[in-house]
N, C-alpha and C. Protein backbone atom coordinates (compact mmCIF):
# COMPACT_ATOMS: atom_id res chain seq x y z
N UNK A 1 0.84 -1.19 0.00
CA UNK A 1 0.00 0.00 0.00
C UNK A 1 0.88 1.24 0.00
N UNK A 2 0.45 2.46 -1.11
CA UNK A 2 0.90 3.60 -0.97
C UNK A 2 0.75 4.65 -0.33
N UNK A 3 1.46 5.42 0.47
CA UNK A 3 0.89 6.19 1.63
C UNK A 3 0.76 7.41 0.64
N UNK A 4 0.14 8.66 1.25
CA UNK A 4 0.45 9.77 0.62
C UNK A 4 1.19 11.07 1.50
N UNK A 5 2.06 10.38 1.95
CA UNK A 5 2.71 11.45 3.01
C UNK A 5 3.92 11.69 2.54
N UNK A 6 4.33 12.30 2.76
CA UNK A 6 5.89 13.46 2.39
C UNK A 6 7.20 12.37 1.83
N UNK A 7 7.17 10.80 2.32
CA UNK A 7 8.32 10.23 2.37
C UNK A 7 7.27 9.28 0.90
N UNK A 8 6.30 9.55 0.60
CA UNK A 8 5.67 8.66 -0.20
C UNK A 8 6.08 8.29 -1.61
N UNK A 9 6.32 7.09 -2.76
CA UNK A 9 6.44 6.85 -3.40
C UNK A 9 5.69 8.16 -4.38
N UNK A 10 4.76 8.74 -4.77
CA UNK A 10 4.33 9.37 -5.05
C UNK A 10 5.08 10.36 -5.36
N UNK A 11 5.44 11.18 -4.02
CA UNK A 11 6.23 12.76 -3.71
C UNK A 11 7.30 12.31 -4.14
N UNK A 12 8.40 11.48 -4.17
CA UNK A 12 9.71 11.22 -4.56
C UNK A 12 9.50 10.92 -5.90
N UNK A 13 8.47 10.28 -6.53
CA UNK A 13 8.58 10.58 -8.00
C UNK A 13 8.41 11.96 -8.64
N UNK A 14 7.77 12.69 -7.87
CA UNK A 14 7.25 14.24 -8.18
C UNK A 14 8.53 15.03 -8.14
N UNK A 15 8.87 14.82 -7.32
CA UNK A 15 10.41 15.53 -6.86
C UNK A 15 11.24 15.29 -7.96
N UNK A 16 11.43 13.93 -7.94
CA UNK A 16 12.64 13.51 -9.16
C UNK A 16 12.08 14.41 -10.21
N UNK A 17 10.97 14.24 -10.83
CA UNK A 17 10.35 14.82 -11.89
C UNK A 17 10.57 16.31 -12.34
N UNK A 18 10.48 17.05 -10.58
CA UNK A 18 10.96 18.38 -10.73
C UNK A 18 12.61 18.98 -11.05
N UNK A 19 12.93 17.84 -10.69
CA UNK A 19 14.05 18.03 -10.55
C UNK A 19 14.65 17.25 -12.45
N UNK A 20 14.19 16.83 -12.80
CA UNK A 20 14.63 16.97 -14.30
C UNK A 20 14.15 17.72 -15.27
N UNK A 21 12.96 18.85 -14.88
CA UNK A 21 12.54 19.91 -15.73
C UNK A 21 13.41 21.10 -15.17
N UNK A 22 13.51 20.90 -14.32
CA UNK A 22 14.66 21.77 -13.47
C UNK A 22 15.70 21.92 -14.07
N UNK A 23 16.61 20.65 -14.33
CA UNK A 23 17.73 20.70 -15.27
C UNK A 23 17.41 20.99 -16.70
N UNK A 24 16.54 20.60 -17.31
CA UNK A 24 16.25 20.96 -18.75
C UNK A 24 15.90 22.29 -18.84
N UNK A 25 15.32 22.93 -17.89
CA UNK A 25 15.15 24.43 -17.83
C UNK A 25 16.34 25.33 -17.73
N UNK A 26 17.14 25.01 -16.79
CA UNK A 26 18.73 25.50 -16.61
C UNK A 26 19.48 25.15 -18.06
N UNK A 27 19.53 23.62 -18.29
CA UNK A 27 20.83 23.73 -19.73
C UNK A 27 19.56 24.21 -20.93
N UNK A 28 18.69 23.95 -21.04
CA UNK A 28 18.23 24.64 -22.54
C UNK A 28 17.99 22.59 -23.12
N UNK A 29 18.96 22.06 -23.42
CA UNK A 29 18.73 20.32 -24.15
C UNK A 29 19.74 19.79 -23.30
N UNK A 30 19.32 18.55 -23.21
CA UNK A 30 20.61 17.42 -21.96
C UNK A 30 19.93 16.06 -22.41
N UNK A 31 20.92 15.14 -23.06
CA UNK A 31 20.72 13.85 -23.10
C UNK A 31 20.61 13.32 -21.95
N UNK A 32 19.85 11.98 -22.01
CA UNK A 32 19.08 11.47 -20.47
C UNK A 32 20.53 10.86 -19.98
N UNK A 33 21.51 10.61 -20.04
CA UNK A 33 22.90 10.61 -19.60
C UNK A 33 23.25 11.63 -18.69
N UNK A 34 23.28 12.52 -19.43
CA UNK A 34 23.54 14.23 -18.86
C UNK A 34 22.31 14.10 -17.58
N UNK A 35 21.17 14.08 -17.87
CA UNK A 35 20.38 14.48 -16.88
C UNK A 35 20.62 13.48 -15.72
N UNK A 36 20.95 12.64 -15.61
CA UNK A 36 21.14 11.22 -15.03
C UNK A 36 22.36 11.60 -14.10
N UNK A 37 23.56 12.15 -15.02
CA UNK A 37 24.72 12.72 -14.11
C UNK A 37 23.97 14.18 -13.22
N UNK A 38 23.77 14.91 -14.21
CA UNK A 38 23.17 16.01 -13.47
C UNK A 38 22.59 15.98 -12.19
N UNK A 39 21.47 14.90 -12.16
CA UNK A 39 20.59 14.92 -10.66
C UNK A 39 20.86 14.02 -10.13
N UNK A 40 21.83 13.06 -10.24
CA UNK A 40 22.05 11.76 -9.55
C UNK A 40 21.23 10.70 -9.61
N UNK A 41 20.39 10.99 -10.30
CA UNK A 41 19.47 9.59 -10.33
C UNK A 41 19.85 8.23 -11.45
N UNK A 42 19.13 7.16 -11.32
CA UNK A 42 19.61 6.17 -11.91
C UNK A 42 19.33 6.22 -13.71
N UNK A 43 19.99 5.99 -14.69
CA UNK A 43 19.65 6.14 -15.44
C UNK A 43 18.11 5.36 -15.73
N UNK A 44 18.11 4.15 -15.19
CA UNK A 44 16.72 3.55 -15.43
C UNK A 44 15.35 4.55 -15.00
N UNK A 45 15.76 5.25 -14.03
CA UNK A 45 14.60 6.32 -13.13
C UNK A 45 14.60 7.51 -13.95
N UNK A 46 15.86 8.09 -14.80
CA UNK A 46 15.92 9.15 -15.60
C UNK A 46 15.00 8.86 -17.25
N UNK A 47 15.26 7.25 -17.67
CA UNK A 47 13.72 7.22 -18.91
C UNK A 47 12.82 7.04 -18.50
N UNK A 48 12.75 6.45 -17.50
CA UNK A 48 10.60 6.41 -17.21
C UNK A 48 10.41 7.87 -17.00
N UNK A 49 10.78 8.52 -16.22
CA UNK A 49 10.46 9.65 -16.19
C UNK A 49 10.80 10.37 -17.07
N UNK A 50 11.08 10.18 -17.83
CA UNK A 50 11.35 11.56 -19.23
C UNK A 50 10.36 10.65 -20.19
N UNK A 51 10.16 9.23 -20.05
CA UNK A 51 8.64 8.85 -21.10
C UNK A 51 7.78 9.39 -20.42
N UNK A 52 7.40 9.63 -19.24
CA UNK A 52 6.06 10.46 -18.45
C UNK A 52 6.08 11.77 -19.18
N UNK A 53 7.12 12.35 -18.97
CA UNK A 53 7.29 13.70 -19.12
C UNK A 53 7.13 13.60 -20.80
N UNK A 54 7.34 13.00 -21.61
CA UNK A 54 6.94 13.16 -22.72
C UNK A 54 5.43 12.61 -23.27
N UNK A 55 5.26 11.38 -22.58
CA UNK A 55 3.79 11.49 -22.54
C UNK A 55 2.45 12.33 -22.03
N UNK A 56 3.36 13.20 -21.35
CA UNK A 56 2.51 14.68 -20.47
C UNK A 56 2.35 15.79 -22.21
N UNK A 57 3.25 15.72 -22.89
CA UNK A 57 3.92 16.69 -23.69
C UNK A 57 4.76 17.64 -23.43
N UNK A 58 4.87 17.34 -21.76
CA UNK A 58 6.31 18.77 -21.59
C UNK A 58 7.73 18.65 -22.14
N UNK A 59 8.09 17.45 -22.62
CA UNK A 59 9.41 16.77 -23.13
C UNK A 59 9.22 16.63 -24.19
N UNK A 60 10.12 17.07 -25.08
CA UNK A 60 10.42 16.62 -27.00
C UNK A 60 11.58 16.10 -27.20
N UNK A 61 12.19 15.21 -27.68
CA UNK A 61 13.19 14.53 -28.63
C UNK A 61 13.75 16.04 -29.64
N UNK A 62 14.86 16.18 -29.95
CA UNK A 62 15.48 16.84 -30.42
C UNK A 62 16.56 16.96 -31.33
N UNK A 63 16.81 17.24 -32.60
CA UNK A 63 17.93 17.22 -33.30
C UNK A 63 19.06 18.37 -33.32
N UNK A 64 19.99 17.89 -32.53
CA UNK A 64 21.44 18.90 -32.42
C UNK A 64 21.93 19.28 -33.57
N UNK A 65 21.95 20.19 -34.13
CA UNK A 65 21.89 21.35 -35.25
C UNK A 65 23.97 20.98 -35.36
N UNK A 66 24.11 21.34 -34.26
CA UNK A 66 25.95 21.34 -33.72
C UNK A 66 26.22 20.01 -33.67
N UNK A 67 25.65 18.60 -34.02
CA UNK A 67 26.40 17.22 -33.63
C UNK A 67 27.34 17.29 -35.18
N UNK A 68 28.66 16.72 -34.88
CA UNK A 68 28.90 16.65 -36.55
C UNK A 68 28.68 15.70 -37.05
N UNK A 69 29.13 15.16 -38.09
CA UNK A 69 28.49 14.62 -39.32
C UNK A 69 28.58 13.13 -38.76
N UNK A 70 27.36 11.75 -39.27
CA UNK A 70 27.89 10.67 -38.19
C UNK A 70 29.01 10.36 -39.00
N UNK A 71 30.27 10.33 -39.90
CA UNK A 71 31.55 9.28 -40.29
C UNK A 71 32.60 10.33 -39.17
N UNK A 72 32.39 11.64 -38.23
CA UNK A 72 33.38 11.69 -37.75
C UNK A 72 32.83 11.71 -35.90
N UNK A 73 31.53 11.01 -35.93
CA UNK A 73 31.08 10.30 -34.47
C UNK A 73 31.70 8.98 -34.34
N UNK A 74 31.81 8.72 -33.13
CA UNK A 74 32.03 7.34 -32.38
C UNK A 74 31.03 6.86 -31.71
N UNK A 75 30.41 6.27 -32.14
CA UNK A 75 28.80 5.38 -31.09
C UNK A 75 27.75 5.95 -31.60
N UNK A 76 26.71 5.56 -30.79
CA UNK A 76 25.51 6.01 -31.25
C UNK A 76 25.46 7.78 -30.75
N UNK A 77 24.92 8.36 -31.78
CA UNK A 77 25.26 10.22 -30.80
C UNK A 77 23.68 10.12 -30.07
N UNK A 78 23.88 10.56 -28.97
CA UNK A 78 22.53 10.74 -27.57
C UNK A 78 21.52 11.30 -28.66
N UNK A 79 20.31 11.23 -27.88
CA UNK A 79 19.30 11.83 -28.19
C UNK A 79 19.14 12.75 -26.82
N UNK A 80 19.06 14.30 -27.94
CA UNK A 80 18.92 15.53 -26.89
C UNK A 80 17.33 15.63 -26.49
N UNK A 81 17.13 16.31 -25.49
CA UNK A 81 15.83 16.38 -24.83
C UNK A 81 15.75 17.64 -24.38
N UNK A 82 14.46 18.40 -24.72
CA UNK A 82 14.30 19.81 -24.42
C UNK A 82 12.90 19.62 -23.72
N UNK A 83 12.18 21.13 -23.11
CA UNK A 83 11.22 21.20 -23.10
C UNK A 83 10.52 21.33 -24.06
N UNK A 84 9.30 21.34 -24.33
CA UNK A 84 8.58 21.70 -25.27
C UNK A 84 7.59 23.44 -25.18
N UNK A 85 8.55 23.78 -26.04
CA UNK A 85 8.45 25.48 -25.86
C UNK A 85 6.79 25.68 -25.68
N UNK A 86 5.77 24.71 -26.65
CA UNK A 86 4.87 25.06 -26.85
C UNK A 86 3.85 24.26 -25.88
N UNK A 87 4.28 23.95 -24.72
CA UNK A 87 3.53 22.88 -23.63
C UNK A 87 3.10 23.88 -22.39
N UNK A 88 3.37 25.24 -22.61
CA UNK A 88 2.86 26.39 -21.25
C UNK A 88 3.93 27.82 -21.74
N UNK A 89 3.80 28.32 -20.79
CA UNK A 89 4.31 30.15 -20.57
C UNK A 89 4.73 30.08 -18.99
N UNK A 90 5.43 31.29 -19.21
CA UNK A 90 6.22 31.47 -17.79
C UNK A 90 5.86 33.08 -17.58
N UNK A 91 5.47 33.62 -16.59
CA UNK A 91 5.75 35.03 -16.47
C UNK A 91 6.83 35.64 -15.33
N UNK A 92 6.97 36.32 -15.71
CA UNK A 92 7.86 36.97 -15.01
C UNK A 92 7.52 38.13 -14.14
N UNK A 93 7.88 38.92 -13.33
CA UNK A 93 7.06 40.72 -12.68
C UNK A 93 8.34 40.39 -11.90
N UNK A 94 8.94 41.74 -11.70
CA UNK A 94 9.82 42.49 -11.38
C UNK A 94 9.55 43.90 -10.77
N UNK A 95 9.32 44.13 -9.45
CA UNK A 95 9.09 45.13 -9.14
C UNK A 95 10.65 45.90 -8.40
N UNK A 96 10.59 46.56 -9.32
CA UNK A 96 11.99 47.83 -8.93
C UNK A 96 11.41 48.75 -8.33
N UNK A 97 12.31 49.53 -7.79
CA UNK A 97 11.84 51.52 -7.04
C UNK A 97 11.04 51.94 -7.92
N UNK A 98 11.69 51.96 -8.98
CA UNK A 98 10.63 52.83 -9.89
C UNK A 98 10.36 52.61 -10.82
N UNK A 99 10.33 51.14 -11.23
CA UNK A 99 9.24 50.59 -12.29
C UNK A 99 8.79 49.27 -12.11
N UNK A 100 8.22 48.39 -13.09
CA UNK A 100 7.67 47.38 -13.08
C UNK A 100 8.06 46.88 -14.23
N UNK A 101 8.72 45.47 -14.29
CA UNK A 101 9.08 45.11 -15.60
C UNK A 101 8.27 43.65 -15.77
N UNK A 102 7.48 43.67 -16.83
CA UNK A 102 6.66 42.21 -16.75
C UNK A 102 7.22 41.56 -18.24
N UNK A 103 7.60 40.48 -17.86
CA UNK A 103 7.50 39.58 -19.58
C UNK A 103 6.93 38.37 -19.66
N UNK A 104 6.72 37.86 -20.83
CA UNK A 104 6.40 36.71 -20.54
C UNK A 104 7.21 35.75 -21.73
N UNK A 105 7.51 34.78 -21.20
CA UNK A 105 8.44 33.74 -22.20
C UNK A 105 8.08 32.51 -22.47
N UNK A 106 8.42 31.65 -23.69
CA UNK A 106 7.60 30.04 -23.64
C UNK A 106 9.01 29.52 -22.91
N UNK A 107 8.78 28.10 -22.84
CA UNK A 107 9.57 27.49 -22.49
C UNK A 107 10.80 26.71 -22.50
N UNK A 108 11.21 27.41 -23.76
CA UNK A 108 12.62 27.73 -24.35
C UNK A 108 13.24 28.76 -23.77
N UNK A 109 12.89 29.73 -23.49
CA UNK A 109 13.41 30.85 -22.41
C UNK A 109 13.24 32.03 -23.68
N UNK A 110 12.18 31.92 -25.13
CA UNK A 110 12.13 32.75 -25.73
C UNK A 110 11.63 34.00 -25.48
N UNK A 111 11.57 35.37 -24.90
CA UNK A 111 10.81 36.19 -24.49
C UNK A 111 9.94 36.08 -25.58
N UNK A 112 8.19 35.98 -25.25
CA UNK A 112 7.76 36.57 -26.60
C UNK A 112 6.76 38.29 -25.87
N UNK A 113 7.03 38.48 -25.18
CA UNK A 113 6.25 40.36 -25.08
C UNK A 113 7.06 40.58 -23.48
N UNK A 114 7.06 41.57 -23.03
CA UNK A 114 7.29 41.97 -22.22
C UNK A 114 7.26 43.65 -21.79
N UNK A 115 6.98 44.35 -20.71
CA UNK A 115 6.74 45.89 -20.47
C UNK A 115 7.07 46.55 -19.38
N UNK A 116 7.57 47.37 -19.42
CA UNK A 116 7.84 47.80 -18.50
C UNK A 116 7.36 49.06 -18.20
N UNK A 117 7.01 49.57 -16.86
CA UNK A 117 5.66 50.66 -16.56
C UNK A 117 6.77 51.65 -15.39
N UNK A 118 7.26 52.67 -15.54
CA UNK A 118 7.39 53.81 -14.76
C UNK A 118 6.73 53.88 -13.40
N UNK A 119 7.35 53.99 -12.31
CA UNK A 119 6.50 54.33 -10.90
C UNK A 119 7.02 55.30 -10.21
N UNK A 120 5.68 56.28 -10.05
CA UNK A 120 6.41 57.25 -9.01
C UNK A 120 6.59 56.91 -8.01
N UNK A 121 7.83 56.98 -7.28
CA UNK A 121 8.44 56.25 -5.99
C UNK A 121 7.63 57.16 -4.99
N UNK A 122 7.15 57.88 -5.10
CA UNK A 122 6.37 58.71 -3.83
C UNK A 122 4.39 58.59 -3.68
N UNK A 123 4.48 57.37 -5.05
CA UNK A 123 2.84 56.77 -4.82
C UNK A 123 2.62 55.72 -4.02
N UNK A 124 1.34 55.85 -2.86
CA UNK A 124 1.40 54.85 -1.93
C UNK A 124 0.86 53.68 -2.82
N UNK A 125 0.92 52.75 -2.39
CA UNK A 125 0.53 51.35 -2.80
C UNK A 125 -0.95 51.75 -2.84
N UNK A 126 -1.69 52.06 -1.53
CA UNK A 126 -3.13 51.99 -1.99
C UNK A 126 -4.31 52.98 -2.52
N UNK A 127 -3.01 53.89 -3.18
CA UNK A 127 -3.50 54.90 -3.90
C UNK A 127 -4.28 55.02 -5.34
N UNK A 128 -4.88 54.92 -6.27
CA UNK A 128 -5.44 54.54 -7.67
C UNK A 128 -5.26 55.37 -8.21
C-alpha cells in the first residue's frame, strides 16, 4: 500500500520529476545521460520519467543542429531532450523603485512580449 505522506512513493517521483525539468530548464537540451549525471538519479529512473514527461507533452526529442556529421562520431550520438516550448508560458514581474518590468516567455526561455511601466516612488501602494 501507498501512503500519501511526504516520504511517499508518489512525492519522490514528483520531486525527481521536478528536478529533471529543473535541469532541462537550466541547460536549454541534456541527453538522459547528462540528466542522469546532473541529478544523480539512476539512469533507469531518468527514462521512465522523461517517457512520463513526454507522454505529459512537456518533453520533446530533439535534433542537435551542432552534432557533426555521423563518419566523424564514435557510437551512437545521444538523443537531446528539451522542453517543449509550446507545452505552457512562464511570467515573469519584477518590481523595482521605480518601475515594473513584466514579460512573458515560452519554455525555451524565448521572451515573446514583455513591459515595462514607470512608478512614481512617492505613490502609496493603496493609492489609484
Amino acid at each position: 500500500m501507498q501512503s500519501s505522506g511526504a516520504g511517499s512513493l508518489g512525492s519522490l517521483r514528483d520531486r525527481n520529476r521536478r528536478q529533471l525539468v529543473d535541469a532541462l530548464r537550466q541547460r536549454g537540451s541534456a541527453s538522459r545521460a547528462d540528466l542522469a549525471r546532473l541529478t544523480g538519479l539512476s539512469r533507469s529512473t531518468v527514462s521512465t520519467l522523461v517517457a512520463d514527461l513526454q507522454a505529459s507533452g512537456l518533453v520533446v526529442e530533439r535534433q542537435d543542429a551542432d552534432r557533426p556529421p555521423p563518419q566523424q562520431q564514435q557510437g551512437r550520438p545521444p538523443t537531446l531532450l528539451t522542453l517543449d516550448r509550446s507545452a505552457g508560458l512562464v511570467l515573469g514581474i519584477d518590481f523595482g523603485h521605480d518601475q515594473v518590468h513584466v514579460a512573458i516567455a515560452d519554455l525555451s526561455r524565448t521572451i515573446l512580449a514583455e513591459r515595462v511601466k514607470a512608478l512614481d516612488v512617492d505613490h502609496a501602494a493603496r493609492e489609484r
